[in-house]
PDB file of N, CA and C in Angstrom:
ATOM      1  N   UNK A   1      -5.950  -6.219 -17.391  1.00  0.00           N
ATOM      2  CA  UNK A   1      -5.100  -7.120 -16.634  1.00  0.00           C
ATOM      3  C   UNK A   1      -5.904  -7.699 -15.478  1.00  0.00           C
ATOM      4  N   UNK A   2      -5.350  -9.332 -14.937  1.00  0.00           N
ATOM      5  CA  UNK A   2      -6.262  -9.456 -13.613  1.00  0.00           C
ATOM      6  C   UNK A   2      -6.073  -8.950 -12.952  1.00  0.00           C
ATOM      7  N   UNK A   3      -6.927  -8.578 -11.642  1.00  0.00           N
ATOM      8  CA  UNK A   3      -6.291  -8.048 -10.259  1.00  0.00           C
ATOM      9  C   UNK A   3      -5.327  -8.763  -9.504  1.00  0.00           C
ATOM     10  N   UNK A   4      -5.260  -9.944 -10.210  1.00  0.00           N
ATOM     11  CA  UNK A   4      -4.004 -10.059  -9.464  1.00  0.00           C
ATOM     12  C   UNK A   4      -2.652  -9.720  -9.179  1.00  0.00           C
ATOM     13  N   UNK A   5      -2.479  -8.649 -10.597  1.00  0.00           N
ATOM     14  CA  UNK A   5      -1.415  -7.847 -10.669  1.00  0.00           C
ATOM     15  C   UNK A   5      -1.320  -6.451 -10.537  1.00  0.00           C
ATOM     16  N   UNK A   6      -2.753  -6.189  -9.584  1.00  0.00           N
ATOM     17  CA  UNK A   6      -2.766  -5.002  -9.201  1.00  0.00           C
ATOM     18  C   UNK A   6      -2.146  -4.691  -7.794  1.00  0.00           C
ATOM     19  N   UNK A   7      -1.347  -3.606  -7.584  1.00  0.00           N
ATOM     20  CA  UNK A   7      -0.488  -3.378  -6.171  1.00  0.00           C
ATOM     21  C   UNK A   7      -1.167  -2.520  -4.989  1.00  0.00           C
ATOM     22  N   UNK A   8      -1.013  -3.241  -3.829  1.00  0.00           N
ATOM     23  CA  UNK A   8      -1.720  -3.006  -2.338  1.00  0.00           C
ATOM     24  C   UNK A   8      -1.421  -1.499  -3.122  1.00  0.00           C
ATOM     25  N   UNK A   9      -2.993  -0.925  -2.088  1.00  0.00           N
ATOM     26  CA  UNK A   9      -3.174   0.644  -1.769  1.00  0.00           C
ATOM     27  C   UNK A   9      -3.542   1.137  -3.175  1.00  0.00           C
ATOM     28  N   UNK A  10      -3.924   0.349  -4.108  1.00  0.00           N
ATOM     29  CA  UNK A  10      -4.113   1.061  -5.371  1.00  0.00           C
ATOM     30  C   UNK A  10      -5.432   0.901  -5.801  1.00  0.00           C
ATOM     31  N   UNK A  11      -6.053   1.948  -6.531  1.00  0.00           N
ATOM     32  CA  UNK A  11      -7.574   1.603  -6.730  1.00  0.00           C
ATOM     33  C   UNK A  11      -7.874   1.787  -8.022  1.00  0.00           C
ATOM     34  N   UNK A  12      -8.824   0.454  -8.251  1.00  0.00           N
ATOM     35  CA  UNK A  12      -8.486   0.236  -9.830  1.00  0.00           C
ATOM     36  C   UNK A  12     -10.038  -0.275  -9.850  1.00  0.00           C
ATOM     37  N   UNK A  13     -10.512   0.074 -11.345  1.00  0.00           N
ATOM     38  CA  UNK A  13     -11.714  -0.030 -11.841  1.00  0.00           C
ATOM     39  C   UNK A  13     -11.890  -1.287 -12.596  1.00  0.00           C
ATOM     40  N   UNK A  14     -12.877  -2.244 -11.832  1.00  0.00           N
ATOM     41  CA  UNK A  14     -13.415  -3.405 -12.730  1.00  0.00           C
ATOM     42  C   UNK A  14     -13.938  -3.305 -13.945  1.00  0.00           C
ATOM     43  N   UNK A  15     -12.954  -4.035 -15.129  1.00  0.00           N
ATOM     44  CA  UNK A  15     -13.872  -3.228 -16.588  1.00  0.00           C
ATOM     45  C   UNK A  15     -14.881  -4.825 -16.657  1.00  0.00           C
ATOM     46  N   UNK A  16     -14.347  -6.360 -16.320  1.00  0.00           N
ATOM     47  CA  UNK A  16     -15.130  -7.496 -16.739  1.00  0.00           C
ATOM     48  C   UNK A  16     -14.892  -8.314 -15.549  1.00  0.00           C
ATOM     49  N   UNK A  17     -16.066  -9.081 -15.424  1.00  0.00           N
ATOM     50  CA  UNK A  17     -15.951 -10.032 -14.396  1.00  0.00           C
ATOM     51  C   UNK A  17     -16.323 -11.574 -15.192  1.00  0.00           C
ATOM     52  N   UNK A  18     -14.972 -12.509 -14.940  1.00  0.00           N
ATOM     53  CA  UNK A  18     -15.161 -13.829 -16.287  1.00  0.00           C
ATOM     54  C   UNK A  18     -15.589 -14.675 -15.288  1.00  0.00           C
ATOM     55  N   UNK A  19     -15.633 -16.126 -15.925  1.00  0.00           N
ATOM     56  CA  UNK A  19     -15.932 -17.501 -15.309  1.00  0.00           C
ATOM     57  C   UNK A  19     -16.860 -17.744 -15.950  1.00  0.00           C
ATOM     58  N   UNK A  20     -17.427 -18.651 -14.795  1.00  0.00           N
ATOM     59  CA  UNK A  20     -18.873 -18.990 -15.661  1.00  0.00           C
ATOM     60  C   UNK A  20     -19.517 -18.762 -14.912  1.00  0.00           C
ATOM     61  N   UNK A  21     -20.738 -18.809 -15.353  1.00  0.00           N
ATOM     62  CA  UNK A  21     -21.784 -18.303 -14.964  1.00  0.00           C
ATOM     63  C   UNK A  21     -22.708 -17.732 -13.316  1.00  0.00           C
ATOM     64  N   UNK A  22     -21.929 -19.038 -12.821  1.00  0.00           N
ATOM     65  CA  UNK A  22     -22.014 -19.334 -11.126  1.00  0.00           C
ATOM     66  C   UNK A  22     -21.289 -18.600 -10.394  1.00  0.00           C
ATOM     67  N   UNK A  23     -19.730 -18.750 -11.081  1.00  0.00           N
ATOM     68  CA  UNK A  23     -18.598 -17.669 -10.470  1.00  0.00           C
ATOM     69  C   UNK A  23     -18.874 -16.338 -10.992  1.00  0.00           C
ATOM     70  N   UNK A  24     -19.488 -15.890 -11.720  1.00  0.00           N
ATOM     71  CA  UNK A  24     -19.506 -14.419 -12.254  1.00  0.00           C
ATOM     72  C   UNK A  24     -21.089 -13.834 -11.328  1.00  0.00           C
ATOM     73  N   UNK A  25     -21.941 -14.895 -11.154  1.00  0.00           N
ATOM     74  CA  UNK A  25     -23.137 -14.637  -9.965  1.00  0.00           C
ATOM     75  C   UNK A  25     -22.532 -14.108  -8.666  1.00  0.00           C
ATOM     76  N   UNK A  26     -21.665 -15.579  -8.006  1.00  0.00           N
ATOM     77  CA  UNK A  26     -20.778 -15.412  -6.972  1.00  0.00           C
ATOM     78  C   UNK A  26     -20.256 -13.978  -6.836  1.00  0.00           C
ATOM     79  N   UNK A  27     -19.508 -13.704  -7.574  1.00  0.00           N
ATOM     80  CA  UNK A  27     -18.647 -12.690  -7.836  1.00  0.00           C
ATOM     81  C   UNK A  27     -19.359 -11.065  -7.530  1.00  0.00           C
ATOM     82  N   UNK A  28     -20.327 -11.536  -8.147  1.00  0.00           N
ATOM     83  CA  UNK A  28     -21.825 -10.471  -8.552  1.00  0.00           C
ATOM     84  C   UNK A  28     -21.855  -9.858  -7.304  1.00  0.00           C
ATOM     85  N   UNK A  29     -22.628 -10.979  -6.470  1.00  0.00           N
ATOM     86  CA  UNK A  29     -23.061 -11.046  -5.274  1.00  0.00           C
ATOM     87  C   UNK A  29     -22.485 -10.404  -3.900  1.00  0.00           C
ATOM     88  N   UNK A  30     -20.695 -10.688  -4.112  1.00  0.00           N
ATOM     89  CA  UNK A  30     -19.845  -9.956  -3.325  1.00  0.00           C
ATOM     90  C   UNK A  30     -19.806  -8.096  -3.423  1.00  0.00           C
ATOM     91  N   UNK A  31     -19.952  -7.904  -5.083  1.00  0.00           N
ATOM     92  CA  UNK A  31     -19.524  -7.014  -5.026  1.00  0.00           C
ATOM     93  C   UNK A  31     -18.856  -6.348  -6.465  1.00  0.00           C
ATOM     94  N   UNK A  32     -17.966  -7.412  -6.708  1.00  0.00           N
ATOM     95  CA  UNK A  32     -17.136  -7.383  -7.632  1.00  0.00           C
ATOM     96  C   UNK A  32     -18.281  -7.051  -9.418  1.00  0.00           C
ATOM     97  N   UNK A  33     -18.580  -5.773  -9.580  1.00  0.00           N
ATOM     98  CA  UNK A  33     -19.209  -5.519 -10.819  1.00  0.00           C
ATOM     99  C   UNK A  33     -18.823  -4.531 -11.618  1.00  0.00           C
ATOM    100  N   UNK A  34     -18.826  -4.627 -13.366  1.00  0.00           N
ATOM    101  CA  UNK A  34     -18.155  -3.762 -14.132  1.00  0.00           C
ATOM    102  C   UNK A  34     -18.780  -2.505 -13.740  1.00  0.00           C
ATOM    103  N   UNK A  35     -17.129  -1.596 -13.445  1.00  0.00           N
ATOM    104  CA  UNK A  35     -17.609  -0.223 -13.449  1.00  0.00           C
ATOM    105  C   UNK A  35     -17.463  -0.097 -11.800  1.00  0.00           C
ATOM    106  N   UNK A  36     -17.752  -0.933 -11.170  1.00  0.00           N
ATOM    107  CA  UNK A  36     -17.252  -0.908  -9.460  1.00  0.00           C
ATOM    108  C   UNK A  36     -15.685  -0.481  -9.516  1.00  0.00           C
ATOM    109  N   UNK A  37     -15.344  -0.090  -8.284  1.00  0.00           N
ATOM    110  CA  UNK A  37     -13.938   0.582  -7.847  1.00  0.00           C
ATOM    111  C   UNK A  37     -13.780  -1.009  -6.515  1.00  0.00           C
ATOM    112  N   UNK A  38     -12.202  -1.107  -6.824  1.00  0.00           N
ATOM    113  CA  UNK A  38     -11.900  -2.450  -5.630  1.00  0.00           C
ATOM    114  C   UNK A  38     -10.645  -1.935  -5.475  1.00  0.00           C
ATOM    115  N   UNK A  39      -9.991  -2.085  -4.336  1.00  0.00           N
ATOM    116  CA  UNK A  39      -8.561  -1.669  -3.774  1.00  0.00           C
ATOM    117  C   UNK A  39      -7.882  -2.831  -3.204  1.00  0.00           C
ATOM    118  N   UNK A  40      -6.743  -2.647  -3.630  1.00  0.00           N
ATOM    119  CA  UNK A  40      -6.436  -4.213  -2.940  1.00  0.00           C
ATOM    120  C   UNK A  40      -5.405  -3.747  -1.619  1.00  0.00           C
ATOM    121  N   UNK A  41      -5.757  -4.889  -0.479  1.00  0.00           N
ATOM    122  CA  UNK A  41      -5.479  -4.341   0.622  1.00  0.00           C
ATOM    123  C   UNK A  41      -4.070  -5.012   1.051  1.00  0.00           C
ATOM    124  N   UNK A  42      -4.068  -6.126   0.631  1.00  0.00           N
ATOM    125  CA  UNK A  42      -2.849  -6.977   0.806  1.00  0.00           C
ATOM    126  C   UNK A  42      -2.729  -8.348   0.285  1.00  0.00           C
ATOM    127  N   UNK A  43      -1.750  -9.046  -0.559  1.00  0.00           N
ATOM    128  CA  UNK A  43      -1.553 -10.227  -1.361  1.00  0.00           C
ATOM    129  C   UNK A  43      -0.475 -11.074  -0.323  1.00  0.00           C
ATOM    130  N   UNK A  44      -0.974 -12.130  -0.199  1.00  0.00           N
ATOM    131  CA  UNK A  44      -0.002 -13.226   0.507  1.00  0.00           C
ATOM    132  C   UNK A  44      -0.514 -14.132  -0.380  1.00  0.00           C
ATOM    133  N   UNK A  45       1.059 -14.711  -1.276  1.00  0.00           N
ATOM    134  CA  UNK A  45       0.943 -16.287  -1.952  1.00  0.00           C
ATOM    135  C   UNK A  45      -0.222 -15.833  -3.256  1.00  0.00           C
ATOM    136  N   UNK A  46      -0.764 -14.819  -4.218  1.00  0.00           N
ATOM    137  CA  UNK A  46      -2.085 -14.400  -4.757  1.00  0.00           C
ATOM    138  C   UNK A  46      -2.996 -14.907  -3.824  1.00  0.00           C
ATOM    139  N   UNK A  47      -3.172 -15.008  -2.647  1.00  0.00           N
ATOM    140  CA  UNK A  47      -4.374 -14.535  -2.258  1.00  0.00           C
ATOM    141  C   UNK A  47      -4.948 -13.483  -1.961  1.00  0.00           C
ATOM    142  N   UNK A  48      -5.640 -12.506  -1.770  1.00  0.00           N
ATOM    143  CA  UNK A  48      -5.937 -11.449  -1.501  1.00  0.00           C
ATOM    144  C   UNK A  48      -7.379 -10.989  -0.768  1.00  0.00           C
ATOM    145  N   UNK A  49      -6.639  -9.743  -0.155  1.00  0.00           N
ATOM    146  CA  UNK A  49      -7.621  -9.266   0.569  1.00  0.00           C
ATOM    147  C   UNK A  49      -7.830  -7.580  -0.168  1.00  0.00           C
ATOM    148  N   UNK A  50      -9.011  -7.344  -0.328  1.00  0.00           N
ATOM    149  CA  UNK A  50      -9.723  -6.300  -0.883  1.00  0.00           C
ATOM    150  C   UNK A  50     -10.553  -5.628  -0.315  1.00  0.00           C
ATOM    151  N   UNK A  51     -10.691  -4.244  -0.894  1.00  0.00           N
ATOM    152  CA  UNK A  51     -11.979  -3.082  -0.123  1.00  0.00           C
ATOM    153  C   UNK A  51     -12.664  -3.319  -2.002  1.00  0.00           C
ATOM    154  N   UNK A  52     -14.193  -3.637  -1.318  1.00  0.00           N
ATOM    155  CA  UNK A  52     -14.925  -3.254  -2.225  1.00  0.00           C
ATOM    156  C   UNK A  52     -16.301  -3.265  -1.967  1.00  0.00           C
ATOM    157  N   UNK A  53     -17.143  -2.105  -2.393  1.00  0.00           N
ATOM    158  CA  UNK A  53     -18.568  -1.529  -1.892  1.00  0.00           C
ATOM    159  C   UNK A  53     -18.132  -1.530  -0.700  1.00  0.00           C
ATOM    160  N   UNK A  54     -17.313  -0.557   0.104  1.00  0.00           N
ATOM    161  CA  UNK A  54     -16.909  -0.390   1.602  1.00  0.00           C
ATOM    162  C   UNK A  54     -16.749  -1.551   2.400  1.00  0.00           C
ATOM    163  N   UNK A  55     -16.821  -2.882   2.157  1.00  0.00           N
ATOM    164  CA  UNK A  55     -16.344  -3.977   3.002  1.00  0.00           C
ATOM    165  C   UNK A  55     -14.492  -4.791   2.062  1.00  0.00           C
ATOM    166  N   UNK A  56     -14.680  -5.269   3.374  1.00  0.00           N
ATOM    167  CA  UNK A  56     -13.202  -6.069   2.983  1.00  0.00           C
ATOM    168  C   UNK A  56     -13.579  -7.397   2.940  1.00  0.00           C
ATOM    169  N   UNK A  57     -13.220  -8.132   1.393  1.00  0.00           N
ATOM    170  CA  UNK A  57     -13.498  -9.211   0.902  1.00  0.00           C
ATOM    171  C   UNK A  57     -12.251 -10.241   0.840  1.00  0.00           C
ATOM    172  N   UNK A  58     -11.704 -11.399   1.409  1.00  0.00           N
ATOM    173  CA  UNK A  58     -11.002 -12.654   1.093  1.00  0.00           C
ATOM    174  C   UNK A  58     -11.234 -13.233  -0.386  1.00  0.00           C
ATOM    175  N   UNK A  59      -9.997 -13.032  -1.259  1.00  0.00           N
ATOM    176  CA  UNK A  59     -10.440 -14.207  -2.245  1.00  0.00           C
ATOM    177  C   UNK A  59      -9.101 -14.705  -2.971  1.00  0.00           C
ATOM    178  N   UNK A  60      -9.411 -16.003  -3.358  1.00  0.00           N
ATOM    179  CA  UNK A  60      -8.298 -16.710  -3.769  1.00  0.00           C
ATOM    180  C   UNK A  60      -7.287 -16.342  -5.394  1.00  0.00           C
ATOM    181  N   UNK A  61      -6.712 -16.516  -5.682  1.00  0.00           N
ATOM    182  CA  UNK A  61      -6.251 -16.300  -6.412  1.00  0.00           C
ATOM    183  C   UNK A  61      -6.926 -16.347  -7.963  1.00  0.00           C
ATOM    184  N   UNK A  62      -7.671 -17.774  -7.745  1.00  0.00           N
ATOM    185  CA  UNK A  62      -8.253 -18.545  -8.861  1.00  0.00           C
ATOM    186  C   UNK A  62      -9.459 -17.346  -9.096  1.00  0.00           C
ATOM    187  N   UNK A  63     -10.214 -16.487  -8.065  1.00  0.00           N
ATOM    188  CA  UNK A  63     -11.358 -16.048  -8.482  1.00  0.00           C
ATOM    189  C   UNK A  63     -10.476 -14.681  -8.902  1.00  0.00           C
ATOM    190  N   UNK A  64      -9.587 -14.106  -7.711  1.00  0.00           N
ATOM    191  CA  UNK A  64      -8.659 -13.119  -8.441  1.00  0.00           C
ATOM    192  C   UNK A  64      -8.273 -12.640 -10.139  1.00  0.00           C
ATOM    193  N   UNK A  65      -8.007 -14.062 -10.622  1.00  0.00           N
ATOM    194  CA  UNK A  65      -7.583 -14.123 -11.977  1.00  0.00           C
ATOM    195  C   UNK A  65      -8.702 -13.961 -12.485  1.00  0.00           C
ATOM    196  N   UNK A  66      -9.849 -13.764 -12.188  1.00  0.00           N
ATOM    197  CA  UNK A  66     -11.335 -14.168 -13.414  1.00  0.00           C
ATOM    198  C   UNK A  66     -11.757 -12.655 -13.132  1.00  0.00           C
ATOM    199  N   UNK A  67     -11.119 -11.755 -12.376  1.00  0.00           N
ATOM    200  CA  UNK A  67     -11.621 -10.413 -12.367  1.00  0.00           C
ATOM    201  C   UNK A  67     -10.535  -9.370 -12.927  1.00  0.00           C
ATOM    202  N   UNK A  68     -10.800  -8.670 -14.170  1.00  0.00           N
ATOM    203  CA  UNK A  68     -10.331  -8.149 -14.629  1.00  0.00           C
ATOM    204  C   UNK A  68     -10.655  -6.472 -14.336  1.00  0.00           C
ATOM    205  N   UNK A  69      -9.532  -5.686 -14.847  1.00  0.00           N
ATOM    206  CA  UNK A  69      -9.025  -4.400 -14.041  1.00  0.00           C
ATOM    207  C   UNK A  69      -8.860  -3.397 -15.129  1.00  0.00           C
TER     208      UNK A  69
END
């Protein structure tokens, strides 16, 4: 499922990170990699705010949906 339907305070394991190529770099780059642990900290509107590799990351919905859980 995406993370976007994952619920604050819950910690859930990245199995794929989609898009293309740039957004899955992007993505890379933050943090967001299969087999990483991400917690989501709070959703306003699907946007979200996340713990992942010990920092707290902003991201929109659109990149939300391309990370799968």
């Amino acid at each position: 499922m995406p993370l976007t339907m994952a619920k604050a305070g819950e910690m859930n394991t990245i199995k794929k990170v989609g898009g293309k190529e740039e957004t899955r770099r992007f993505l890379e780059n933050l943090g967001f990699v299969a087999g990483g642990a991400v917690t989501v900290v709070s959703e306003i509107s699907g946007n979200m705010i996340v713990n992942v590799k010990e920092s707290r990351v902003a991201i929109n919905k659109e990149m939300a949906n391309k990370i799968i859980i």
